[in-house]
PDB file of N, CA and C in Angstrom:
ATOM      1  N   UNK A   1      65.764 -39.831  48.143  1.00  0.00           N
ATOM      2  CA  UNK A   1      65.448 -41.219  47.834  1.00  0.00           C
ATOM      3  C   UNK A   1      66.639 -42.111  48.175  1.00  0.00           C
ATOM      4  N   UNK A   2      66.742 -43.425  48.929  1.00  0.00           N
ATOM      5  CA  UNK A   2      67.292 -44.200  49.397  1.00  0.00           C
ATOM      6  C   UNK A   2      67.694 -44.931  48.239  1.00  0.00           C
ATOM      7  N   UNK A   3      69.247 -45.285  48.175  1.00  0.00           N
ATOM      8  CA  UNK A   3      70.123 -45.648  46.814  1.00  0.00           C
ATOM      9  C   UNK A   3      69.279 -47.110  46.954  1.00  0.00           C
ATOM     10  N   UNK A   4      69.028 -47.679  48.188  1.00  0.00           N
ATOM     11  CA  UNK A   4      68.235 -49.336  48.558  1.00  0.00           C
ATOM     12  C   UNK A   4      66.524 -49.015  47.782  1.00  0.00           C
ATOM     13  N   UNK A   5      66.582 -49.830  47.223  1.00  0.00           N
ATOM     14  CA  UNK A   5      64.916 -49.998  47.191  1.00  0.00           C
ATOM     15  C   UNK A   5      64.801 -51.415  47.513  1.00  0.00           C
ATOM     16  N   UNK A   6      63.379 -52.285  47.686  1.00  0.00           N
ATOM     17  CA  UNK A   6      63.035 -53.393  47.907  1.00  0.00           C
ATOM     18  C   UNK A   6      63.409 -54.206  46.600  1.00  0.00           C
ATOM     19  N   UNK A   7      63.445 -55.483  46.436  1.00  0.00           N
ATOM     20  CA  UNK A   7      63.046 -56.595  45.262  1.00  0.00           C
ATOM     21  C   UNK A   7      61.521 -56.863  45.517  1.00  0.00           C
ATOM     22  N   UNK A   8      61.342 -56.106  44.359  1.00  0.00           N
ATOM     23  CA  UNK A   8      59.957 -56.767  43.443  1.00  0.00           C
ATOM     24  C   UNK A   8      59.926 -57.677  42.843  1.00  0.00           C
ATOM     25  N   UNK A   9      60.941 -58.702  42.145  1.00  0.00           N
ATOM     26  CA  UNK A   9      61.035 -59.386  41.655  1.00  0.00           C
ATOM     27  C   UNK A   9      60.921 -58.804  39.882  1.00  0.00           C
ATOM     28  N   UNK A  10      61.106 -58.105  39.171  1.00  0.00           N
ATOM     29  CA  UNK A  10      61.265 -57.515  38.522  1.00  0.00           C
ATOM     30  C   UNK A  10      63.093 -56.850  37.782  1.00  0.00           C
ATOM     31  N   UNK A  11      63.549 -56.223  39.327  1.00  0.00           N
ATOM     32  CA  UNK A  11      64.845 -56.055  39.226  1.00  0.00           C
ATOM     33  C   UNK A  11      65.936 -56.630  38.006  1.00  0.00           C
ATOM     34  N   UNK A  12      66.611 -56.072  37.486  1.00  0.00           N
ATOM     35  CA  UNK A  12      67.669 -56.460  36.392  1.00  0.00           C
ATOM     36  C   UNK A  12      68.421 -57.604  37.057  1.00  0.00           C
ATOM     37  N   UNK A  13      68.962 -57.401  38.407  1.00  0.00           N
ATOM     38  CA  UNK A  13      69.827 -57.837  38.867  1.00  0.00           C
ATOM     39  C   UNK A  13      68.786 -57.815  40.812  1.00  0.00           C
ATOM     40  N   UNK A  14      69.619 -58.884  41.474  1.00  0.00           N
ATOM     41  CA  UNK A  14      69.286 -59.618  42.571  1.00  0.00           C
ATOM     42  C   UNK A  14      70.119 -60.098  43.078  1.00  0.00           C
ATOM     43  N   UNK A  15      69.991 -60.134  44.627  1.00  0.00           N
ATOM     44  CA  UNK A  15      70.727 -60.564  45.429  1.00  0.00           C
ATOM     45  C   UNK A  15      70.449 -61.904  46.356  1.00  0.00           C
ATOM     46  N   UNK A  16      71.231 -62.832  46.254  1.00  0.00           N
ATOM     47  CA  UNK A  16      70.681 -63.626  47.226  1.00  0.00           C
ATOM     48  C   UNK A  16      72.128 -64.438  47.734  1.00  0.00           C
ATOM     49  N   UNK A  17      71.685 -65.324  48.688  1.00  0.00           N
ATOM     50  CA  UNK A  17      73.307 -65.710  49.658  1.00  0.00           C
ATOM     51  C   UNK A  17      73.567 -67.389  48.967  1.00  0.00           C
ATOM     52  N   UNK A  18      74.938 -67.490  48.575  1.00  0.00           N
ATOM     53  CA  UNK A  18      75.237 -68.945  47.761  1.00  0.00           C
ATOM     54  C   UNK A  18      75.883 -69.736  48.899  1.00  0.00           C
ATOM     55  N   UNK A  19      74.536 -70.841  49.113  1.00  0.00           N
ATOM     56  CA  UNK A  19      74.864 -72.029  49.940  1.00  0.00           C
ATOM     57  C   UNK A  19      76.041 -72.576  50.247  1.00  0.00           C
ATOM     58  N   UNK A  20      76.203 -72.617  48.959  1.00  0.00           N
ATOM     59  CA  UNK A  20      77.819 -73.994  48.596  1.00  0.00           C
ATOM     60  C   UNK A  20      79.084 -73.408  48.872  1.00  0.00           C
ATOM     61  N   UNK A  21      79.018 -72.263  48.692  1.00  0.00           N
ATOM     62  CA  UNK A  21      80.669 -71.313  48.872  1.00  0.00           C
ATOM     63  C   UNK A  21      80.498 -70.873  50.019  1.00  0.00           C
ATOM     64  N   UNK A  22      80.024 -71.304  50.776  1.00  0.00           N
ATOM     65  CA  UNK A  22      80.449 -70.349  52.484  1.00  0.00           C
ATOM     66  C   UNK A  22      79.568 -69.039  52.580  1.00  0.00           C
ATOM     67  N   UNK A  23      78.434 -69.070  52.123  1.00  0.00           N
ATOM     68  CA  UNK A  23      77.271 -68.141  52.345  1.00  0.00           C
ATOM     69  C   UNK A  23      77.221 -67.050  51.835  1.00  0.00           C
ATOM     70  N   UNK A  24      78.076 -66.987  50.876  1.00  0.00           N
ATOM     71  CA  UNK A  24      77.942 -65.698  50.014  1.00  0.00           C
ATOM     72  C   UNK A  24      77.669 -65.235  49.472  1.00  0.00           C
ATOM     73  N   UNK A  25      76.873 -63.838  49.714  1.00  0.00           N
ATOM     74  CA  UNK A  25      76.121 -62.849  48.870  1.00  0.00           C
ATOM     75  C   UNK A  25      76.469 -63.413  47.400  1.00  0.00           C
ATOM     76  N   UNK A  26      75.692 -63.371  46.445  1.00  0.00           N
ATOM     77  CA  UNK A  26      75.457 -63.602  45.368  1.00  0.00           C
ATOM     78  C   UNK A  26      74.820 -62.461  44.278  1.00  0.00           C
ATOM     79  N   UNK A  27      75.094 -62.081  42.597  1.00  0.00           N
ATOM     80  CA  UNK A  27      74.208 -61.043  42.290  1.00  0.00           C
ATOM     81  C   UNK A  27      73.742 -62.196  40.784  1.00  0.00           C
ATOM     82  N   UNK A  28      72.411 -62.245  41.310  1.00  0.00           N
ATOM     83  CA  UNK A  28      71.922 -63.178  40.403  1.00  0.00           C
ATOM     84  C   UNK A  28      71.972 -61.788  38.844  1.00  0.00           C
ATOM     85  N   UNK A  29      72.108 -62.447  37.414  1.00  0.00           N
ATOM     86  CA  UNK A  29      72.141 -61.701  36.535  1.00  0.00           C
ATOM     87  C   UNK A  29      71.505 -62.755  35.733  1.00  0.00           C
ATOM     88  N   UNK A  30      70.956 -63.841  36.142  1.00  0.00           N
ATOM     89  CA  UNK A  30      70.407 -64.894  34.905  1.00  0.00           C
ATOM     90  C   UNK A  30      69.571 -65.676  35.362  1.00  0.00           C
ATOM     91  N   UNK A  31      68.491 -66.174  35.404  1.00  0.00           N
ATOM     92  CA  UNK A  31      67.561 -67.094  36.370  1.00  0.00           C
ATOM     93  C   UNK A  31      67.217 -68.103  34.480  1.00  0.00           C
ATOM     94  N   UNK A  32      66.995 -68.988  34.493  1.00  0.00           N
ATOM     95  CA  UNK A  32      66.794 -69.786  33.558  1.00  0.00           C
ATOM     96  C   UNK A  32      66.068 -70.911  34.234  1.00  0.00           C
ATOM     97  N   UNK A  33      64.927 -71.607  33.599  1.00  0.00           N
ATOM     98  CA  UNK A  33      64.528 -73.039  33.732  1.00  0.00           C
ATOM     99  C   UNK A  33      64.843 -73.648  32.633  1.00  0.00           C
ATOM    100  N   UNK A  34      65.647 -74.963  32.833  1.00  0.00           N
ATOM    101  CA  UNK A  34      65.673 -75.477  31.632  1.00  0.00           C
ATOM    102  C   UNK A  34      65.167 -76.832  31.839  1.00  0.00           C
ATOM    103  N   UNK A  35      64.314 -76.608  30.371  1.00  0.00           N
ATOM    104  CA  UNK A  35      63.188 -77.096  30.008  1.00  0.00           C
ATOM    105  C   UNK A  35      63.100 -79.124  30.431  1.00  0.00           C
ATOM    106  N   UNK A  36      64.266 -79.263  29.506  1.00  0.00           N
ATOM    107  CA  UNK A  36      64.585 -80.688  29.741  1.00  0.00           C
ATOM    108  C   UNK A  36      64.571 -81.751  31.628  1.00  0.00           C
ATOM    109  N   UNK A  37      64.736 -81.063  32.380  1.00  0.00           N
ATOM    110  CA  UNK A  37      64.917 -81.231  33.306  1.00  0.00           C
ATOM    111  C   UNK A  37      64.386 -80.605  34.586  1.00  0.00           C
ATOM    112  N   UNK A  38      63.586 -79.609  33.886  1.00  0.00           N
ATOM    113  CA  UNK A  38      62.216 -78.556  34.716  1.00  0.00           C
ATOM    114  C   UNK A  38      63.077 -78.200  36.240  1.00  0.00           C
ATOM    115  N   UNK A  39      64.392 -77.956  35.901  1.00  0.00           N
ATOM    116  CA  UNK A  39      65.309 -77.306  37.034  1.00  0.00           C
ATOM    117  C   UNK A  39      65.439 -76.008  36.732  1.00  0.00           C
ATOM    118  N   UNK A  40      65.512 -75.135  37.605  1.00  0.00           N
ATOM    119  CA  UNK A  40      65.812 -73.273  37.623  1.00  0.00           C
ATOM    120  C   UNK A  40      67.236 -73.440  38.027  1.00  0.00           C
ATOM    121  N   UNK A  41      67.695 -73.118  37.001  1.00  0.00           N
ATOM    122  CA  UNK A  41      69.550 -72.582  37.455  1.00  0.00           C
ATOM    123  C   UNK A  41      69.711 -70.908  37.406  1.00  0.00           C
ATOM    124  N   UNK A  42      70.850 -70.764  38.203  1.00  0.00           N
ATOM    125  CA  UNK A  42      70.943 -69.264  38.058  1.00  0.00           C
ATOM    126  C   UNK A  42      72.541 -69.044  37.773  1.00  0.00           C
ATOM    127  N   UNK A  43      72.960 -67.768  37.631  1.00  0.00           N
ATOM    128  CA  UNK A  43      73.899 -67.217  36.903  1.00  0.00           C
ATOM    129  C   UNK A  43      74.476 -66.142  37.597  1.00  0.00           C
ATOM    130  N   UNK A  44      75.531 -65.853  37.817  1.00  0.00           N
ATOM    131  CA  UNK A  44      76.006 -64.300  38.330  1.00  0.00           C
ATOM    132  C   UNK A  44      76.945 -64.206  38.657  1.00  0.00           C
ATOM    133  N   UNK A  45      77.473 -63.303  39.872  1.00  0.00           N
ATOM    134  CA  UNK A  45      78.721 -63.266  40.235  1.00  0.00           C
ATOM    135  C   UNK A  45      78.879 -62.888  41.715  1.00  0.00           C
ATOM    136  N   UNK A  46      79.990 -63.790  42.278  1.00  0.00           N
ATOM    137  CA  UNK A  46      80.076 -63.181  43.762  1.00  0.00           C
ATOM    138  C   UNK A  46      80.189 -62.171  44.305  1.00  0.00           C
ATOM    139  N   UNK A  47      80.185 -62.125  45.850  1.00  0.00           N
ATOM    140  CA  UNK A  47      80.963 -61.034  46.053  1.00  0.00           C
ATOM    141  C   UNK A  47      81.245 -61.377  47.536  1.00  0.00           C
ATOM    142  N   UNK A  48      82.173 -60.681  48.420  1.00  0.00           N
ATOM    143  CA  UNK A  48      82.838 -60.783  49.347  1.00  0.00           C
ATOM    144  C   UNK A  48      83.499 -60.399  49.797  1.00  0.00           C
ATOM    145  N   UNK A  49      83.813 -59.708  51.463  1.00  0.00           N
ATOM    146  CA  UNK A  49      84.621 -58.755  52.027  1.00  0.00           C
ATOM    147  C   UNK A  49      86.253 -58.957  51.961  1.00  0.00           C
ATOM    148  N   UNK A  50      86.588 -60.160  52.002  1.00  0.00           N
ATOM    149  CA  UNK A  50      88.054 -60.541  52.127  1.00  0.00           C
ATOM    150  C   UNK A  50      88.282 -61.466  50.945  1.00  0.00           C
ATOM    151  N   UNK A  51      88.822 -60.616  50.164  1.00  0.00           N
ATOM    152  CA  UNK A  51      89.439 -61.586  48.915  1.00  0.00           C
ATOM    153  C   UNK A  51      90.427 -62.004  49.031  1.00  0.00           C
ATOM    154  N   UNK A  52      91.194 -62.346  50.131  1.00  0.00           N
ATOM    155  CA  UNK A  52      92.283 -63.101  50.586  1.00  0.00           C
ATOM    156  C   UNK A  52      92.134 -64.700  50.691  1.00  0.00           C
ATOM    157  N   UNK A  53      90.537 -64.637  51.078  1.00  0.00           N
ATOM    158  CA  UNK A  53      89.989 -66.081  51.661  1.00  0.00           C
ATOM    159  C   UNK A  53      89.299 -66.628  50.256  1.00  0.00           C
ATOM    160  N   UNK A  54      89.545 -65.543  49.217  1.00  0.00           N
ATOM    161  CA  UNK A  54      88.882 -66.323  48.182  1.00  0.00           C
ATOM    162  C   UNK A  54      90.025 -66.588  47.270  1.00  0.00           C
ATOM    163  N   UNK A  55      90.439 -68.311  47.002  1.00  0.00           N
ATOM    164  CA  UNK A  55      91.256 -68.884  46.801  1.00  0.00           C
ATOM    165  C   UNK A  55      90.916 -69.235  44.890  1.00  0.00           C
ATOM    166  N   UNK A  56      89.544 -69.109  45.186  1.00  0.00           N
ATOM    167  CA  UNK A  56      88.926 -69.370  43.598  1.00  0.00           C
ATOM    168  C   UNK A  56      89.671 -68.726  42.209  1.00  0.00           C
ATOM    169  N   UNK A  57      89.449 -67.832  42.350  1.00  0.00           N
ATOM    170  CA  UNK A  57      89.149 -66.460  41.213  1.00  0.00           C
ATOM    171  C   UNK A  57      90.794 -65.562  41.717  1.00  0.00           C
ATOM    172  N   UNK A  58      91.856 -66.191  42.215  1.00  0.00           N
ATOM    173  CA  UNK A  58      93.123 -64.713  42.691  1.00  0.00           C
ATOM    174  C   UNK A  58      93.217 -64.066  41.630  1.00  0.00           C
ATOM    175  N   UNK A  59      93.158 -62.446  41.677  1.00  0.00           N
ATOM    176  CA  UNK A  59      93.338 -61.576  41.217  1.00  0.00           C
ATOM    177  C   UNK A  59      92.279 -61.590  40.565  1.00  0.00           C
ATOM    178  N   UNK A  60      91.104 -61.702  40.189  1.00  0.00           N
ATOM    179  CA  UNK A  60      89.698 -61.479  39.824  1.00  0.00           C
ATOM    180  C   UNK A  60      88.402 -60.547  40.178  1.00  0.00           C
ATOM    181  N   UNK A  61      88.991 -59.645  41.692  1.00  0.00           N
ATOM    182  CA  UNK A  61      88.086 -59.230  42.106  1.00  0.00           C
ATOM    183  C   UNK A  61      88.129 -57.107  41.879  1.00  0.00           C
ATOM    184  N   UNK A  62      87.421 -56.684  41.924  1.00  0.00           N
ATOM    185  CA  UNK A  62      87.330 -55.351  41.604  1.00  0.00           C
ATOM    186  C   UNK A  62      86.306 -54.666  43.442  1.00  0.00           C
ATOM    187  N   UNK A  63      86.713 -53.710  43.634  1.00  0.00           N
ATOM    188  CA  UNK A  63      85.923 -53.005  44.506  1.00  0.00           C
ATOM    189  C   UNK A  63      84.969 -52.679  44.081  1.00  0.00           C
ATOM    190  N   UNK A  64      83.258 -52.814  44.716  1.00  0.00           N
ATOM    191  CA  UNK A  64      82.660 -51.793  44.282  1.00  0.00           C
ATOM    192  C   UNK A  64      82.578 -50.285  44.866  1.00  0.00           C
ATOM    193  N   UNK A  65      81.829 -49.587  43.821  1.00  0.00           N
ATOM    194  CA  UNK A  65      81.926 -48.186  44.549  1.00  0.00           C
ATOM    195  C   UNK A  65      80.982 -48.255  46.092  1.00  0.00           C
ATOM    196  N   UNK A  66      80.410 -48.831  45.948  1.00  0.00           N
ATOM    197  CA  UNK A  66      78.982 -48.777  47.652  1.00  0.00           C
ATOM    198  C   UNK A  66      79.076 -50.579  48.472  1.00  0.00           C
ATOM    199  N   UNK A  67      78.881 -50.536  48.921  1.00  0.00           N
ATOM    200  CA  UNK A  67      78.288 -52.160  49.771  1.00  0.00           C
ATOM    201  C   UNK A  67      77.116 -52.710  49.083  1.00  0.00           C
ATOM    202  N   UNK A  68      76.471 -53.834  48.703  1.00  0.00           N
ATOM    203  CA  UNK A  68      75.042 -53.369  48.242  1.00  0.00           C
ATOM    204  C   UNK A  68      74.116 -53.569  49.731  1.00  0.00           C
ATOM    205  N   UNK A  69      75.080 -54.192  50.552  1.00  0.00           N
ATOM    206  CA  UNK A  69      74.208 -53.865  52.311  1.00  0.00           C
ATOM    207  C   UNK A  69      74.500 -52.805  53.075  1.00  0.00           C
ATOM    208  N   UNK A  70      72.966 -52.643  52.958  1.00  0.00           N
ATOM    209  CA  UNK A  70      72.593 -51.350  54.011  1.00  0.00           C
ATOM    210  C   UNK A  70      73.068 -51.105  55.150  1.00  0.00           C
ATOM    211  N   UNK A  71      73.163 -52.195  55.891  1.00  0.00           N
ATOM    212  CA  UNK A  71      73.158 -52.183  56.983  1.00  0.00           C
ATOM    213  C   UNK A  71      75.290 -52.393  56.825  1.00  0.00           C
ATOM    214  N   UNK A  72      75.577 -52.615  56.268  1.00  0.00           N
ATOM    215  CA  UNK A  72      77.398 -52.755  56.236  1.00  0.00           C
ATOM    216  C   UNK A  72      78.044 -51.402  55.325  1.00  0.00           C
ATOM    217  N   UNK A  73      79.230 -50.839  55.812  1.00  0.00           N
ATOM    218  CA  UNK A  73      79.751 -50.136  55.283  1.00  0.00           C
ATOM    219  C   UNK A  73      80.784 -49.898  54.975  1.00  0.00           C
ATOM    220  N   UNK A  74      81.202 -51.812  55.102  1.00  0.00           N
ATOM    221  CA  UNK A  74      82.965 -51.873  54.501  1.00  0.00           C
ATOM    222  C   UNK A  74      83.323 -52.325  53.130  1.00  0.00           C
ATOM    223  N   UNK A  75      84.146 -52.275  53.058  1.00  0.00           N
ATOM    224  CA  UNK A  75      84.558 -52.388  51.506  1.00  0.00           C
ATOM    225  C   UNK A  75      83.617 -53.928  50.939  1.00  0.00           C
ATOM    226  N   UNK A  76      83.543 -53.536  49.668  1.00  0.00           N
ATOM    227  CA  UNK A  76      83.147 -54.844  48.886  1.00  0.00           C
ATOM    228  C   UNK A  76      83.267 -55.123  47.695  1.00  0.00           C
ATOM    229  N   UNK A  77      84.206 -56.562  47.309  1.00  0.00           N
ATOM    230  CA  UNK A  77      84.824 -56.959  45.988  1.00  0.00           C
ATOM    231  C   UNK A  77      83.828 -57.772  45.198  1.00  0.00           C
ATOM    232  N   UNK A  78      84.081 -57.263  43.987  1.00  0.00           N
ATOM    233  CA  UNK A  78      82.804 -58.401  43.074  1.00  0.00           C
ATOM    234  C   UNK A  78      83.845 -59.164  42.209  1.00  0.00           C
ATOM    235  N   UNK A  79      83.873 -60.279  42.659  1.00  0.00           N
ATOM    236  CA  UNK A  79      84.414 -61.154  41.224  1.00  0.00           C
ATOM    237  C   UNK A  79      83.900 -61.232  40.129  1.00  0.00           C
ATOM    238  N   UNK A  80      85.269 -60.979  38.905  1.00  0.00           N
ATOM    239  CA  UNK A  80      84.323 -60.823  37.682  1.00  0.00           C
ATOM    240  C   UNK A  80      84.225 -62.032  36.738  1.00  0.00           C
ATOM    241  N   UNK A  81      84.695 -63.047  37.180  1.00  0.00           N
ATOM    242  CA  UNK A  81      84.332 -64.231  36.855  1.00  0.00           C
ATOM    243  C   UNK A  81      83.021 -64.562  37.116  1.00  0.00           C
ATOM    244  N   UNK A  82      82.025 -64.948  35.810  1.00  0.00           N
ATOM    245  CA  UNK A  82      80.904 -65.283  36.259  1.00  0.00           C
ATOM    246  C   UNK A  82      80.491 -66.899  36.634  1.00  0.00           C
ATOM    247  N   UNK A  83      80.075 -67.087  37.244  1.00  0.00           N
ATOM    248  CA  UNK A  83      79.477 -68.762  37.306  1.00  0.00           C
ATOM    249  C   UNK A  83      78.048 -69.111  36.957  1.00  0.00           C
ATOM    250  N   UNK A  84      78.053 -69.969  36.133  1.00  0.00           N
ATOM    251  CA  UNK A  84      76.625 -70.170  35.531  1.00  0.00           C
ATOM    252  C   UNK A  84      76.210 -71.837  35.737  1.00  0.00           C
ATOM    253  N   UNK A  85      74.727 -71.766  35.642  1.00  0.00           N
ATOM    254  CA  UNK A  85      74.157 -72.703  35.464  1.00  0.00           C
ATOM    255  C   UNK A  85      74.621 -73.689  37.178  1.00  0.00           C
ATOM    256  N   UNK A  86      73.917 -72.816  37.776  1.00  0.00           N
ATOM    257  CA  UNK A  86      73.998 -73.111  39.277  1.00  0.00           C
ATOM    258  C   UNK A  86      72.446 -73.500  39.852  1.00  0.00           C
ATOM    259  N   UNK A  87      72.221 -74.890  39.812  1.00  0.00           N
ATOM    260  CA  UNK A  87      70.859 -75.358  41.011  1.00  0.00           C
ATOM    261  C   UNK A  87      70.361 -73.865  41.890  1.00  0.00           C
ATOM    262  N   UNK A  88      69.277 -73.798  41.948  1.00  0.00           N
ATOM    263  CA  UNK A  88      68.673 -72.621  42.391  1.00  0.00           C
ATOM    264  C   UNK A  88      68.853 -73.613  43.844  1.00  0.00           C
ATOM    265  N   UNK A  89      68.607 -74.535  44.145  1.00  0.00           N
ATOM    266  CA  UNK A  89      68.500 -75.527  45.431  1.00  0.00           C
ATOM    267  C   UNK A  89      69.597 -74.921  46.116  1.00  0.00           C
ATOM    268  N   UNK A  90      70.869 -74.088  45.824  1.00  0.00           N
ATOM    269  CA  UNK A  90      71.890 -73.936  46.738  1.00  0.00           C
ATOM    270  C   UNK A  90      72.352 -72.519  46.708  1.00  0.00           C
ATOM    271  N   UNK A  91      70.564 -71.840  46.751  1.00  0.00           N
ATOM    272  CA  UNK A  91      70.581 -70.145  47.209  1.00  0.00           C
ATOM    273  C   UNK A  91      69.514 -69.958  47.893  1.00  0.00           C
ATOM    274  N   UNK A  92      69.572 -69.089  48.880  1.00  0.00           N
ATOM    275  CA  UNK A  92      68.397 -68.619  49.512  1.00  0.00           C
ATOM    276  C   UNK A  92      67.412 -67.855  48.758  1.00  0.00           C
ATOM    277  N   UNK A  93      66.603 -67.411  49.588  1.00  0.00           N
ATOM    278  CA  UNK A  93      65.513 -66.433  48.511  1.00  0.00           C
ATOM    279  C   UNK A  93      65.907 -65.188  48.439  1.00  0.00           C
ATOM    280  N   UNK A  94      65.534 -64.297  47.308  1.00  0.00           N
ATOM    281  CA  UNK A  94      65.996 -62.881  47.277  1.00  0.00           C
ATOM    282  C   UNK A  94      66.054 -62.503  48.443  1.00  0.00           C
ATOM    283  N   UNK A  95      67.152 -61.122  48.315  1.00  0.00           N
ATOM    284  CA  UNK A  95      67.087 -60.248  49.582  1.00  0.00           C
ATOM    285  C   UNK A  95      66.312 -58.759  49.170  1.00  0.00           C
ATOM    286  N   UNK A  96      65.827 -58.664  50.350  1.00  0.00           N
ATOM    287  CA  UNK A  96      64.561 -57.972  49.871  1.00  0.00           C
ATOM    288  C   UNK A  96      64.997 -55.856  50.318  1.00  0.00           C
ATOM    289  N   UNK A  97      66.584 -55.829  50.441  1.00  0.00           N
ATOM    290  CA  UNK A  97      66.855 -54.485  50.442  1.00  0.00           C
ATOM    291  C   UNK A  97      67.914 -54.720  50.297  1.00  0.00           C
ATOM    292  N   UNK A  98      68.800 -55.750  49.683  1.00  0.00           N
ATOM    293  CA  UNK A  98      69.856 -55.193  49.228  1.00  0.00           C
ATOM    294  C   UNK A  98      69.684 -54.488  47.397  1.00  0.00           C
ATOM    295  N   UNK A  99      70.524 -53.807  47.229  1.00  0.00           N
ATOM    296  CA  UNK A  99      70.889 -53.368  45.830  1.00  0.00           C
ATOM    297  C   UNK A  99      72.115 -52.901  45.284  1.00  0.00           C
ATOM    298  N   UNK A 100      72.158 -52.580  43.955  1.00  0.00           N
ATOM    299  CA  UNK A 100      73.726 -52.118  43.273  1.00  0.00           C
ATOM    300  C   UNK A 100      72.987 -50.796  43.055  1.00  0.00           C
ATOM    301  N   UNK A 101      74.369 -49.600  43.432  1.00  0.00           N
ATOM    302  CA  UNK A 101      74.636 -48.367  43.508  1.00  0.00           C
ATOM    303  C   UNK A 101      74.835 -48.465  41.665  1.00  0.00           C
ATOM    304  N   UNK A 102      74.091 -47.341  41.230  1.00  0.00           N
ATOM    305  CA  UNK A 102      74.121 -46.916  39.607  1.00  0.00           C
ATOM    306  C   UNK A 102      75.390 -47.143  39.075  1.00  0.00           C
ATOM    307  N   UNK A 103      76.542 -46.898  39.656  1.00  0.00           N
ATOM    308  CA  UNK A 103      77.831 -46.819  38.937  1.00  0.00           C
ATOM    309  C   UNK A 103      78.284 -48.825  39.070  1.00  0.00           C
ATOM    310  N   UNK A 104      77.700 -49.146  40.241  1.00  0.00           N
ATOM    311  CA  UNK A 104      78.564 -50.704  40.269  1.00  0.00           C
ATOM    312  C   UNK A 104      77.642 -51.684  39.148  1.00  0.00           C
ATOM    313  N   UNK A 105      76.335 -51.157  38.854  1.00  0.00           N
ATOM    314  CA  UNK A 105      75.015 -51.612  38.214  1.00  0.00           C
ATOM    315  C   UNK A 105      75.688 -51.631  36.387  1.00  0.00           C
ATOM    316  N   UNK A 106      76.616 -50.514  36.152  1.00  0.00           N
ATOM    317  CA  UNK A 106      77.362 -49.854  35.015  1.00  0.00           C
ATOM    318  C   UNK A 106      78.167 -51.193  34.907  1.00  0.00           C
ATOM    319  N   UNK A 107      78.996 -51.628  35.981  1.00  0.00           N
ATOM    320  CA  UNK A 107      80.227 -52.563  35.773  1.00  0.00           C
ATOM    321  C   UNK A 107      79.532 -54.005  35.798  1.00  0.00           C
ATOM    322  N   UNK A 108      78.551 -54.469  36.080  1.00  0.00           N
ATOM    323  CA  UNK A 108      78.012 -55.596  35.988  1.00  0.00           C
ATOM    324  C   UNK A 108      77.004 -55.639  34.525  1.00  0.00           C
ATOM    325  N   UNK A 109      76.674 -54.230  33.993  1.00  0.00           N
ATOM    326  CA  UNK A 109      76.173 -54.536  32.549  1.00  0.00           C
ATOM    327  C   UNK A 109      77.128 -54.551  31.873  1.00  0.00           C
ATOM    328  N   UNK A 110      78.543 -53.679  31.667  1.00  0.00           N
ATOM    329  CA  UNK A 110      79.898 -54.105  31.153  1.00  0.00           C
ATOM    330  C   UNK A 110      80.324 -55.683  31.113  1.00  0.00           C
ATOM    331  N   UNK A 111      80.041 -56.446  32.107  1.00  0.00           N
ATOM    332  CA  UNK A 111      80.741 -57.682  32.248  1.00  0.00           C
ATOM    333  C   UNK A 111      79.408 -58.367  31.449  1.00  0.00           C
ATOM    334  N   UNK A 112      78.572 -58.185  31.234  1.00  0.00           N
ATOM    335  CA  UNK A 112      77.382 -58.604  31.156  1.00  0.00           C
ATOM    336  C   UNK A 112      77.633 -58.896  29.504  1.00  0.00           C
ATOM    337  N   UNK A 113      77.950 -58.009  28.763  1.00  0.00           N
ATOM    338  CA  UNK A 113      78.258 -57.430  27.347  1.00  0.00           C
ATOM    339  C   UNK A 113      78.987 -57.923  26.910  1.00  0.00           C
ATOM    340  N   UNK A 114      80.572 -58.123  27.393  1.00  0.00           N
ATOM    341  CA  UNK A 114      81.694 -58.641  27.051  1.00  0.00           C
ATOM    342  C   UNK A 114      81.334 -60.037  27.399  1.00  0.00           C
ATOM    343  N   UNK A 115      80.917 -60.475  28.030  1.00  0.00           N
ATOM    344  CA  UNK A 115      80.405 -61.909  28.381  1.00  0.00           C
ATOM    345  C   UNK A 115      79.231 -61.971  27.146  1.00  0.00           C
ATOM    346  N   UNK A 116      78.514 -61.807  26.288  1.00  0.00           N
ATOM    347  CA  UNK A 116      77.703 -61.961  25.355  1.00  0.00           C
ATOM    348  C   UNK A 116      78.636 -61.656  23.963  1.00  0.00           C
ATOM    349  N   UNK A 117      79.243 -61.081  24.111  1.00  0.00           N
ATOM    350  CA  UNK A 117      80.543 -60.844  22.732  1.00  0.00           C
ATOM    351  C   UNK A 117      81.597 -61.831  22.520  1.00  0.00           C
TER     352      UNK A 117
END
């Protein structure tokens, strides 16, 4: 069985590419409409091959153990700074084969936890 499965839309966690920062993969962990303003914001955390160029977050980023793209097989950092309450208007639509490898899936419910504590 292939570590990739599709988005059903179901998924814990999702991938999609963030407009505003220079096109970067994104792992949605929060989709919200709020009510007042009938806008969908979303929630999560980056990620990106060269954390040199990411000037945001220095010293924030962790390797994961896998790529969550299939098709790439170089290293990849997840910032663990989360950003929330982001216009859905400035993400593309899910990606429909990327995914998180069981162990990187572990470190994003960790951040997930301590971020709720």
């Amino acid at each position: 069985m292939s570590r990739y499965r599709k988005y059903n839309g179901h998924d814990k966690y999702h991938f999609r590419f963030y407009r505003k920062n220079g096109h970067h993969p994104f792992i949605v962990v929060l989709v919200e409409t709020k009510i007042e303003d009938n806008k969908t914001t979303l929630s999560g955390y980056m990620i990106t091959h060269d954390i040199k160029k990411m000037l945001d977050y220095p010293n924030s980023y962790i390797q994961l153990s896998h790529n969550p793209n299939p098709k790439d097989e170089s290293p990849a950092y997840l910032c663990v700074v989360r950003i929330d309450n982001i216009p859905q208007k400035f993400f593309s639509k899910p990606f429909s084969n990327w995914h998180l490898s069981k162990e990187d899936e572990m470190v994003i419910d960790a951040l997930e936890k301590k971020k709720s504590s």
